[in-house]
PDB file of N, CA and C in Angstrom:
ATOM      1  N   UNK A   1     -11.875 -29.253  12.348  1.00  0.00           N
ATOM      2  CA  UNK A   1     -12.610 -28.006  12.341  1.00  0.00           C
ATOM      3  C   UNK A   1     -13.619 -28.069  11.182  1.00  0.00           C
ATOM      4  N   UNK A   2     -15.067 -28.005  11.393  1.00  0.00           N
ATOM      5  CA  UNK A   2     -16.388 -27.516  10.422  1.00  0.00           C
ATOM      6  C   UNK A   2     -15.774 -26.572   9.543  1.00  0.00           C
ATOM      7  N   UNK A   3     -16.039 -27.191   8.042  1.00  0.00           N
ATOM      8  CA  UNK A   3     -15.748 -26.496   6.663  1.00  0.00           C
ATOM      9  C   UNK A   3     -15.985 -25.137   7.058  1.00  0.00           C
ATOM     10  N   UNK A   4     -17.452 -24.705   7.680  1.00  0.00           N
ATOM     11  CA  UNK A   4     -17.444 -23.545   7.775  1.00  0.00           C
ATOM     12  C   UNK A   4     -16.948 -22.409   8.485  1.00  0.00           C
ATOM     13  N   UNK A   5     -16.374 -23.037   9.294  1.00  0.00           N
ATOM     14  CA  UNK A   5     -15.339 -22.331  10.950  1.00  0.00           C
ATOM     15  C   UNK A   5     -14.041 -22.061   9.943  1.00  0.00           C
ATOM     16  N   UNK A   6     -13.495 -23.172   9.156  1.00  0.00           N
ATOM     17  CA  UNK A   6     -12.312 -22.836   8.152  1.00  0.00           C
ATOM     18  C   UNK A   6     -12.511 -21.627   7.165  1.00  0.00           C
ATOM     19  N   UNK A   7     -13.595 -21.730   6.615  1.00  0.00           N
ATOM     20  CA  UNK A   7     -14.138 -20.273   5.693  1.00  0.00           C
ATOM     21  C   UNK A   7     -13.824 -19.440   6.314  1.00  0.00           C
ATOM     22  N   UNK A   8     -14.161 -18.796   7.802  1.00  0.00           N
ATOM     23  CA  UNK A   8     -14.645 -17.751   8.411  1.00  0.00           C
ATOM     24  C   UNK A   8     -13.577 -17.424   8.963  1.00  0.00           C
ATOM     25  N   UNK A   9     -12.208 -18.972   9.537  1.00  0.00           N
ATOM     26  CA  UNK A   9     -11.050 -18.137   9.807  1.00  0.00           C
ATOM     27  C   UNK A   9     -10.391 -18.089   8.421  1.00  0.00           C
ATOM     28  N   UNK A  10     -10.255 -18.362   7.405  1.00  0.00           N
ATOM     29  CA  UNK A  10      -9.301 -17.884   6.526  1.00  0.00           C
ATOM     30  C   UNK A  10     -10.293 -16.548   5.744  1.00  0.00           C
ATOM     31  N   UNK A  11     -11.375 -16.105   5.535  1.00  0.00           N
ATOM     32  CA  UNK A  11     -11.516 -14.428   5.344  1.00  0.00           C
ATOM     33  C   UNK A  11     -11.404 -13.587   6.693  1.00  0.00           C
ATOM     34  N   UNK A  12     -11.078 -13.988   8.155  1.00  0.00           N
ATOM     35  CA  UNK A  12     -10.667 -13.169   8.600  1.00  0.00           C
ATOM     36  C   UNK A  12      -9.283 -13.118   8.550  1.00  0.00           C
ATOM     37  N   UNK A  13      -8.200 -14.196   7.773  1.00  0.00           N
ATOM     38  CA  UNK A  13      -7.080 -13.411   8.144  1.00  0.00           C
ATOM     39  C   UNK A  13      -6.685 -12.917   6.834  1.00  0.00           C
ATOM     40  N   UNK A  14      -7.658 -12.996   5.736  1.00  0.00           N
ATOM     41  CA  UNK A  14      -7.495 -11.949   4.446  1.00  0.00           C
ATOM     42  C   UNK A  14      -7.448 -10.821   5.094  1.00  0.00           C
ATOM     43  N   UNK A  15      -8.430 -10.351   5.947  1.00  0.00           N
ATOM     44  CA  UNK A  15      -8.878  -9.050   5.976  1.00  0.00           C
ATOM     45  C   UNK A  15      -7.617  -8.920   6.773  1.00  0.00           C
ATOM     46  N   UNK A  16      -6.816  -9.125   7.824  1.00  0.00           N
ATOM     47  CA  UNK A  16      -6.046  -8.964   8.302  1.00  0.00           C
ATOM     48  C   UNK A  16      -4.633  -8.807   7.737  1.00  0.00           C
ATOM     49  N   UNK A  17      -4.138  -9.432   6.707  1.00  0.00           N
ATOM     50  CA  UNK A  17      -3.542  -9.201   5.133  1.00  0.00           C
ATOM     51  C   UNK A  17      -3.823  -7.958   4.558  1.00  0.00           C
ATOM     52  N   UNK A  18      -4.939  -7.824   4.084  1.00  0.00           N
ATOM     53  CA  UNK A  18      -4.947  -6.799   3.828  1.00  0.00           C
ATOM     54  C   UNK A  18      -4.875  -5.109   4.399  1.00  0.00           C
ATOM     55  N   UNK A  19      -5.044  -5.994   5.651  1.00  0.00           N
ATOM     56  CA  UNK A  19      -4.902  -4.079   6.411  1.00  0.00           C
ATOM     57  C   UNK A  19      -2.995  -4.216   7.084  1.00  0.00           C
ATOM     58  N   UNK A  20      -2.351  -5.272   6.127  1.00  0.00           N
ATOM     59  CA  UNK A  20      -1.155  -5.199   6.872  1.00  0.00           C
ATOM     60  C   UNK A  20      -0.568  -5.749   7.940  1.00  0.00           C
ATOM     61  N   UNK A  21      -1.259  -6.945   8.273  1.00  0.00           N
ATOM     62  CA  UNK A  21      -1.461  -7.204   9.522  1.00  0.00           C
ATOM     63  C   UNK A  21      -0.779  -8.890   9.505  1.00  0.00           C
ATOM     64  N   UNK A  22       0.373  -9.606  10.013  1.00  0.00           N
ATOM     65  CA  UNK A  22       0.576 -10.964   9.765  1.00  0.00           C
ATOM     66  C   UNK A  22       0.563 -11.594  11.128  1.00  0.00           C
ATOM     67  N   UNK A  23       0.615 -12.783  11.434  1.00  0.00           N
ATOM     68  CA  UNK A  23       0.190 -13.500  12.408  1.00  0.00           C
ATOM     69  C   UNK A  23       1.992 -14.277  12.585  1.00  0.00           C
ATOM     70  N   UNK A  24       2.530 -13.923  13.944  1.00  0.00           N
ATOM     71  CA  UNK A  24       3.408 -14.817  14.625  1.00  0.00           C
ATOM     72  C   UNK A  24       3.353 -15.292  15.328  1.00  0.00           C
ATOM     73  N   UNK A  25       4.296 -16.104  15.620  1.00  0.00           N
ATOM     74  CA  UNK A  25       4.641 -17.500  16.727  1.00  0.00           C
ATOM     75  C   UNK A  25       5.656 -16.830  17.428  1.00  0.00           C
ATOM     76  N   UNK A  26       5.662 -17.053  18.611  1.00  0.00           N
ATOM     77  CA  UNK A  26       6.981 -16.970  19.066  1.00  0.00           C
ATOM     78  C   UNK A  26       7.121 -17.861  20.583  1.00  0.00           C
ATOM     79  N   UNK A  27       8.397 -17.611  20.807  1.00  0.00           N
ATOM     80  CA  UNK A  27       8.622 -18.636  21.972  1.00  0.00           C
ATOM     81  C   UNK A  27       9.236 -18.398  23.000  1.00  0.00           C
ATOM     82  N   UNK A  28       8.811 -17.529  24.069  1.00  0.00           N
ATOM     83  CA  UNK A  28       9.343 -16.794  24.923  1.00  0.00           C
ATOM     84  C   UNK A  28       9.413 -17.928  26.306  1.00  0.00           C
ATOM     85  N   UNK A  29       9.660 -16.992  27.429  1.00  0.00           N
ATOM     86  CA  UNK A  29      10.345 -17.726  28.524  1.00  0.00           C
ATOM     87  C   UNK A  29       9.176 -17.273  29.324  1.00  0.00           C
ATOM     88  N   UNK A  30       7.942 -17.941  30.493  1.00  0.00           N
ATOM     89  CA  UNK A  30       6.927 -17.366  31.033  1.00  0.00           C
ATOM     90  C   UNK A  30       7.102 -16.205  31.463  1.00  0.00           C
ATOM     91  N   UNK A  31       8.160 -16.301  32.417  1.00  0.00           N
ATOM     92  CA  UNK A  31       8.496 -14.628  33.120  1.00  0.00           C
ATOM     93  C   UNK A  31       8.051 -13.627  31.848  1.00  0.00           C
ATOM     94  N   UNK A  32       8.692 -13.930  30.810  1.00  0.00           N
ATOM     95  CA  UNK A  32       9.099 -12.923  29.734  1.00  0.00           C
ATOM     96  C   UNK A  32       7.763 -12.720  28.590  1.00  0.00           C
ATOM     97  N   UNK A  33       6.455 -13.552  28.941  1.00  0.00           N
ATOM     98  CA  UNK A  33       5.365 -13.465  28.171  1.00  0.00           C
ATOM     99  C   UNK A  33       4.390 -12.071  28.306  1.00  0.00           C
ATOM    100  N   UNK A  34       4.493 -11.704  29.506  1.00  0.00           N
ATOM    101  CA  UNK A  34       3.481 -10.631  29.701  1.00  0.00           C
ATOM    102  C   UNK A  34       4.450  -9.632  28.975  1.00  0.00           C
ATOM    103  N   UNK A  35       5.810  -9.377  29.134  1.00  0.00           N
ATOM    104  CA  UNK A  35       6.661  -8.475  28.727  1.00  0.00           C
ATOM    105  C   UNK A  35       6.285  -8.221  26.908  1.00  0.00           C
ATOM    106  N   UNK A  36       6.420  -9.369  26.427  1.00  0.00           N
ATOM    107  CA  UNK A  36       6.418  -9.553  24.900  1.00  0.00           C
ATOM    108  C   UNK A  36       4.630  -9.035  24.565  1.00  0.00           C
ATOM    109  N   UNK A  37       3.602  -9.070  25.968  1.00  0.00           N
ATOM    110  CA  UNK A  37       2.294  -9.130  25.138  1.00  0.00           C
ATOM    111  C   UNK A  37       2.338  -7.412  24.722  1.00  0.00           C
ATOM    112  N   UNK A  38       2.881  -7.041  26.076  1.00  0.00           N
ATOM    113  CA  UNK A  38       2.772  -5.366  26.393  1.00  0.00           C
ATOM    114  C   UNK A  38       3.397  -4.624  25.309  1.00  0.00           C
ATOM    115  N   UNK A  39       4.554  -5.428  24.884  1.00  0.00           N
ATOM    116  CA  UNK A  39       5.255  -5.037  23.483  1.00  0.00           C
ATOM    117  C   UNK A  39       4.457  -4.564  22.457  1.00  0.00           C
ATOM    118  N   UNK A  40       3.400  -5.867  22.259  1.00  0.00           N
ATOM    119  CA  UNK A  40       2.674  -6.225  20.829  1.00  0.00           C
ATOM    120  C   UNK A  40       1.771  -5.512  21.140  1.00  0.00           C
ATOM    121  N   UNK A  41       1.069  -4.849  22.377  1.00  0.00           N
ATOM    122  CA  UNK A  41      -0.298  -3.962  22.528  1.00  0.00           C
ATOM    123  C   UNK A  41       0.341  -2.380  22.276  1.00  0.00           C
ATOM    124  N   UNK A  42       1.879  -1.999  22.788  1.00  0.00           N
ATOM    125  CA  UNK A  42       2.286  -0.606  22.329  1.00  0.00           C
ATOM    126  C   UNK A  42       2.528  -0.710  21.025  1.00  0.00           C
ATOM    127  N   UNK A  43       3.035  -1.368  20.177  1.00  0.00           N
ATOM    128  CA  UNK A  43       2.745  -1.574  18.549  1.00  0.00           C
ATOM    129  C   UNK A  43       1.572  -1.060  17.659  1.00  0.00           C
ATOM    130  N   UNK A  44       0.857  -2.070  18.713  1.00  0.00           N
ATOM    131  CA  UNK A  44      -0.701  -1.759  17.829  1.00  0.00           C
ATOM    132  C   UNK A  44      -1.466  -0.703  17.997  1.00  0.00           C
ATOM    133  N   UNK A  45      -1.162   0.228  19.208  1.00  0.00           N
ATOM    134  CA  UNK A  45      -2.022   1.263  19.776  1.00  0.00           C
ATOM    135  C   UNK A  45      -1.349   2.526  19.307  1.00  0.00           C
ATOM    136  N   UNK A  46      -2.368   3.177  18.317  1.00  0.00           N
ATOM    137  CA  UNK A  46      -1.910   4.448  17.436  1.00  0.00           C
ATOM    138  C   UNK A  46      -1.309   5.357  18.159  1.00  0.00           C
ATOM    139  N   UNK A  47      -1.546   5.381  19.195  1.00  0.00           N
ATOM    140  CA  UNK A  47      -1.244   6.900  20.139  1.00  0.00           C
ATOM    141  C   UNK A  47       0.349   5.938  20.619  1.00  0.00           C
ATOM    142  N   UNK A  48       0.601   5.023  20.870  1.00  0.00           N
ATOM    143  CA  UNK A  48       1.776   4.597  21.384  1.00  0.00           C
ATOM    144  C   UNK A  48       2.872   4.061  20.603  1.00  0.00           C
ATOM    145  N   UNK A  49       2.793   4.016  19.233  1.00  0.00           N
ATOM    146  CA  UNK A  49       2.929   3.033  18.331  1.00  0.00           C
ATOM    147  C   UNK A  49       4.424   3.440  17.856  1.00  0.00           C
ATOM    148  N   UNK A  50       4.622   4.683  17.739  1.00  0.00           N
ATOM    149  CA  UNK A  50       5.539   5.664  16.915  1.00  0.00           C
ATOM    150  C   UNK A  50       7.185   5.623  18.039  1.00  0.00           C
ATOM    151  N   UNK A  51       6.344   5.976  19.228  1.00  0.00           N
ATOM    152  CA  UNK A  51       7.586   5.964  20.640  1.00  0.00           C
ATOM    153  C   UNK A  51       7.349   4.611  20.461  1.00  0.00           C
ATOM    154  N   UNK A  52       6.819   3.920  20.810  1.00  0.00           N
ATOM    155  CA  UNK A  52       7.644   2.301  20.803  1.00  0.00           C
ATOM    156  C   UNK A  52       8.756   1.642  20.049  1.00  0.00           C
ATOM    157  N   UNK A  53       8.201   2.430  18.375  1.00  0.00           N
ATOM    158  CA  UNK A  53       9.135   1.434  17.785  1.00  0.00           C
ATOM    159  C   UNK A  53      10.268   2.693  17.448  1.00  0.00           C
ATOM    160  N   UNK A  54      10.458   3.727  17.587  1.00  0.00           N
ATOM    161  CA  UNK A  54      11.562   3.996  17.794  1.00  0.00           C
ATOM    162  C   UNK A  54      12.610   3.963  18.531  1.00  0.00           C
ATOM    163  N   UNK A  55      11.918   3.652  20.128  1.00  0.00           N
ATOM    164  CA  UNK A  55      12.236   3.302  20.828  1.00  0.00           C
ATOM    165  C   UNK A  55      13.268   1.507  21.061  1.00  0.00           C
ATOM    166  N   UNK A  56      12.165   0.754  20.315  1.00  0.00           N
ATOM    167  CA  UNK A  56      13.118  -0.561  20.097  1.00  0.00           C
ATOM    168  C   UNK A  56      14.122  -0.931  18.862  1.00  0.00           C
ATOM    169  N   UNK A  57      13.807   0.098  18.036  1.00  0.00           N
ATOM    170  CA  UNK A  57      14.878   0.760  16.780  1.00  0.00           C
ATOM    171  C   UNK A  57      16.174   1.374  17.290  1.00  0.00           C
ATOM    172  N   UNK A  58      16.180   1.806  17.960  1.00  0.00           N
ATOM    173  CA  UNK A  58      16.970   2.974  19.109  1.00  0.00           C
ATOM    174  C   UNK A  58      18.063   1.434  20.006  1.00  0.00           C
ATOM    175  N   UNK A  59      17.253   0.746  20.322  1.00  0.00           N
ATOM    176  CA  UNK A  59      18.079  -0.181  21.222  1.00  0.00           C
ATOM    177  C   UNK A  59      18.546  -1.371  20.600  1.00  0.00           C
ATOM    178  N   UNK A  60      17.514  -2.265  19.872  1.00  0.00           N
ATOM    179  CA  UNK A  60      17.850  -3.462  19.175  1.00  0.00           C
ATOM    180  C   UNK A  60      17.931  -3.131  17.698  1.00  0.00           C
ATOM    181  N   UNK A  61      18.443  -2.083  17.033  1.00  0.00           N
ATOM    182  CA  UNK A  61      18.510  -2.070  15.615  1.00  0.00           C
ATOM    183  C   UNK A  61      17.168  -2.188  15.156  1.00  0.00           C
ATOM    184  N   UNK A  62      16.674  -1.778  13.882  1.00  0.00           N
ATOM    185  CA  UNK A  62      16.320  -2.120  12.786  1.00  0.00           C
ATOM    186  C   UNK A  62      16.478  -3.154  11.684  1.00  0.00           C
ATOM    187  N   UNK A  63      15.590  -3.365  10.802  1.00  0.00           N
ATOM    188  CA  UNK A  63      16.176  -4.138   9.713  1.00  0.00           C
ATOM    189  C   UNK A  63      15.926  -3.160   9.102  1.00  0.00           C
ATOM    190  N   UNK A  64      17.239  -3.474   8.556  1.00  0.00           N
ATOM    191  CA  UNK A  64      17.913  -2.825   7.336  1.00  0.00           C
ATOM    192  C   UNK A  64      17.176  -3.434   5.626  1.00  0.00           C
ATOM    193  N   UNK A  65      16.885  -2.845   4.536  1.00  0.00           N
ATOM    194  CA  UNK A  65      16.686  -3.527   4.025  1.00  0.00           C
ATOM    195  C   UNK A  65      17.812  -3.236   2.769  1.00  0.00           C
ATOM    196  N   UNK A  66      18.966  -2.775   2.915  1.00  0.00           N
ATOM    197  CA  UNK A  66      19.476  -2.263   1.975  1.00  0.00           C
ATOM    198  C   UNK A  66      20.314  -3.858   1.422  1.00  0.00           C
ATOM    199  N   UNK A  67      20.230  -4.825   1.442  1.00  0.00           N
ATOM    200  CA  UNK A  67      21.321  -5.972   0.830  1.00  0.00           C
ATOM    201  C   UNK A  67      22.280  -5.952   1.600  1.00  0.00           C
ATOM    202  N   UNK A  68      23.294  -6.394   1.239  1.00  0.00           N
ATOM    203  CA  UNK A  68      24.387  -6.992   1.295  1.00  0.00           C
ATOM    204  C   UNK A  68      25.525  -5.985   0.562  1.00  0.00           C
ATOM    205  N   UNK A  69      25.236  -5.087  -0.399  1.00  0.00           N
ATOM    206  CA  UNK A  69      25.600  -3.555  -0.040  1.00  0.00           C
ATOM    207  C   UNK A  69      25.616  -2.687   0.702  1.00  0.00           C
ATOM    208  N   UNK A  70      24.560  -2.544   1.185  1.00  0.00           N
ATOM    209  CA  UNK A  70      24.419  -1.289   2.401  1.00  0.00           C
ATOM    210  C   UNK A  70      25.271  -2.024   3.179  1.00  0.00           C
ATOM    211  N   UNK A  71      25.036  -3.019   3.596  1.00  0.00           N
ATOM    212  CA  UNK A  71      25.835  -3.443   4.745  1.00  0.00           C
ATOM    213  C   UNK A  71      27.362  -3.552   4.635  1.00  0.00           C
ATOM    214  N   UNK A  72      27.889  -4.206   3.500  1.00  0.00           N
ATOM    215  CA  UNK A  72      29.188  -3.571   3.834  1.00  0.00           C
ATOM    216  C   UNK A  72      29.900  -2.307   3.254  1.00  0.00           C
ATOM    217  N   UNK A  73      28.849  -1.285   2.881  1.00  0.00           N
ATOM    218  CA  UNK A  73      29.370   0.396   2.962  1.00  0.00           C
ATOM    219  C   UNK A  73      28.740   0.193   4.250  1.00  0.00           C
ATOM    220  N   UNK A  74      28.539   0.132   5.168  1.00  0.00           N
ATOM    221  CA  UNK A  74      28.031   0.620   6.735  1.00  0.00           C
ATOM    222  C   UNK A  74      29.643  -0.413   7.594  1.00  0.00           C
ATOM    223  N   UNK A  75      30.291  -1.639   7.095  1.00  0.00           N
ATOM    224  CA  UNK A  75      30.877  -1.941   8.144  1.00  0.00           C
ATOM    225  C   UNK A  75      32.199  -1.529   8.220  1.00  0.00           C
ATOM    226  N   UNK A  76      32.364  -1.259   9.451  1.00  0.00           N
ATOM    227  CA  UNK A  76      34.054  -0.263   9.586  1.00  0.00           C
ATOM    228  C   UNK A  76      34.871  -1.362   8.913  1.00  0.00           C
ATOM    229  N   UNK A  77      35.569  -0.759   8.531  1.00  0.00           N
ATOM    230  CA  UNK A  77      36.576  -1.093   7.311  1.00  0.00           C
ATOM    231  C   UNK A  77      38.379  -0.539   7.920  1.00  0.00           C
ATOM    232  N   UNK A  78      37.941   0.394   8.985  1.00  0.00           N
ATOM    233  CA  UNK A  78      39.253   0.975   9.212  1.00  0.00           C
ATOM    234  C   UNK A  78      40.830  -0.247   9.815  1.00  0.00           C
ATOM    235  N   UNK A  79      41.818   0.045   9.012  1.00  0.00           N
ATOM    236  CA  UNK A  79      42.897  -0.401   9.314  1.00  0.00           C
ATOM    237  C   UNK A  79      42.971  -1.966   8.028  1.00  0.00           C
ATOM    238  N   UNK A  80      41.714  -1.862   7.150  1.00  0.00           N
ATOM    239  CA  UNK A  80      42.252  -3.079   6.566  1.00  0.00           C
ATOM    240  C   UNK A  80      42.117  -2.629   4.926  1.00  0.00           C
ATOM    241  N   UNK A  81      43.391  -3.534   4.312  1.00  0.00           N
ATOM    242  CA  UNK A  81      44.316  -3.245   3.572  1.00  0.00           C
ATOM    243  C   UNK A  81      43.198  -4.375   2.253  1.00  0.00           C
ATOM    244  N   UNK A  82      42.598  -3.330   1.264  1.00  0.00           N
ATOM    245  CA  UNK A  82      41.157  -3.443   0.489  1.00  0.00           C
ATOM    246  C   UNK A  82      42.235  -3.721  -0.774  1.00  0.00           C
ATOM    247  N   UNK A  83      42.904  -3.339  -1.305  1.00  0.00           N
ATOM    248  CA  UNK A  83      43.779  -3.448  -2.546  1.00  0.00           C
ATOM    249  C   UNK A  83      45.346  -4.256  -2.662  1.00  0.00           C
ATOM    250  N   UNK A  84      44.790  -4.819  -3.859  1.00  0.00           N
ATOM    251  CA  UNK A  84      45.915  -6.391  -3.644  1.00  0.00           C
ATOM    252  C   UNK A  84      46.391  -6.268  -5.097  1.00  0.00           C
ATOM    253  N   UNK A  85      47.622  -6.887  -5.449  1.00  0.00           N
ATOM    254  CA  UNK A  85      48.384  -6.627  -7.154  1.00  0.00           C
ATOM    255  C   UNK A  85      47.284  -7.635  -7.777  1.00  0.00           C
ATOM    256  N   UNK A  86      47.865  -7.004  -8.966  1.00  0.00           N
ATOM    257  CA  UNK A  86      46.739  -7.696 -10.000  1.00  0.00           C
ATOM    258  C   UNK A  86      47.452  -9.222 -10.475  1.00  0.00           C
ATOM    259  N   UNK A  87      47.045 -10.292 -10.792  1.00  0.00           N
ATOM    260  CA  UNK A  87      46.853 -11.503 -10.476  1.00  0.00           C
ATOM    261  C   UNK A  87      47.216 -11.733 -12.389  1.00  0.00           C
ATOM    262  N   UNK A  88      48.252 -11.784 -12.862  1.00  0.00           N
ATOM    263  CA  UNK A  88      47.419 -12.600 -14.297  1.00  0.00           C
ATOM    264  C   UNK A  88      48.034 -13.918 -14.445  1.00  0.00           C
ATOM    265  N   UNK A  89      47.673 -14.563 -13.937  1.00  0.00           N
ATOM    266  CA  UNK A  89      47.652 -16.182 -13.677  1.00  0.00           C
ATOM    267  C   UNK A  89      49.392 -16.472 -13.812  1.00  0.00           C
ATOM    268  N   UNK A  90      49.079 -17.885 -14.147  1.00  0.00           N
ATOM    269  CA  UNK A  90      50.366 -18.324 -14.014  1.00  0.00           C
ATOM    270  C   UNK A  90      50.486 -18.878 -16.034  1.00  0.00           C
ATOM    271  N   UNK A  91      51.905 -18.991 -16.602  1.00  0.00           N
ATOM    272  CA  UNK A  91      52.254 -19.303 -17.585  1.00  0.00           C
ATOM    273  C   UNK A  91      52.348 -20.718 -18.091  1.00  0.00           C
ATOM    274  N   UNK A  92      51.541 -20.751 -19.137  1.00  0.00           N
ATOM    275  CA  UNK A  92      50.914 -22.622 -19.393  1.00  0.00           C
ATOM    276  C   UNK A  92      51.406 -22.618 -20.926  1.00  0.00           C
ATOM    277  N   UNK A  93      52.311 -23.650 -21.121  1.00  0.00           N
ATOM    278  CA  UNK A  93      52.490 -23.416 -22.271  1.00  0.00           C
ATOM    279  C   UNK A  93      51.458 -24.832 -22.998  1.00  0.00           C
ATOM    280  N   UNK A  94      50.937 -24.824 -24.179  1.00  0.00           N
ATOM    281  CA  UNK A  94      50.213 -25.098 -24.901  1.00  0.00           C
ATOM    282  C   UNK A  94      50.617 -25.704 -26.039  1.00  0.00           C
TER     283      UNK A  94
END
């Protein structure tokens, strides 16, 4: 690719950076390509954007960004036994 074709795509994907915007790959199944484009056009389209992704929030989860805390205060815990005797080693004589 001409030095200058390289200039012109790397400040357009600044500008695209900067308005928030990142570039993926993905690797779908043909059937399943038009499905994934229609995805990425209700995303991007302001008037549709809000019902979409609550909509796929709603079905496939979210990311979470809370750690590895949030997540296990969020995982059921019920029926298991969290508290164990206290441990002070074993006796070494010296």
């Amino acid at each position: 690719m001409p030095r200058i074709q390289n200039k012109a795509l790397a400040a357009y994907r600044r500008k695209l950076k900067r308005q928030g915007i990142i570039r993926i790959e993905l690797l779908v199944r043909k059937e399943d390509a038009g499905l994934v484009r229609s995805i990425a056009h209700a995303l991007a389209d302001p008037a549709r954007q809000t019902q979409a992704r609550d909509l796929l929030r709603k079905r496939f989860g979210g990311s979470s960004h809370g750690g590895l805390k949030a997540l296990l205060a969020a995982a059921p815990l019920d029926g298991i036994e969290l508290s164990r005797d206290r441990d002070s080693g074993r006796n070494v004589d010296l």
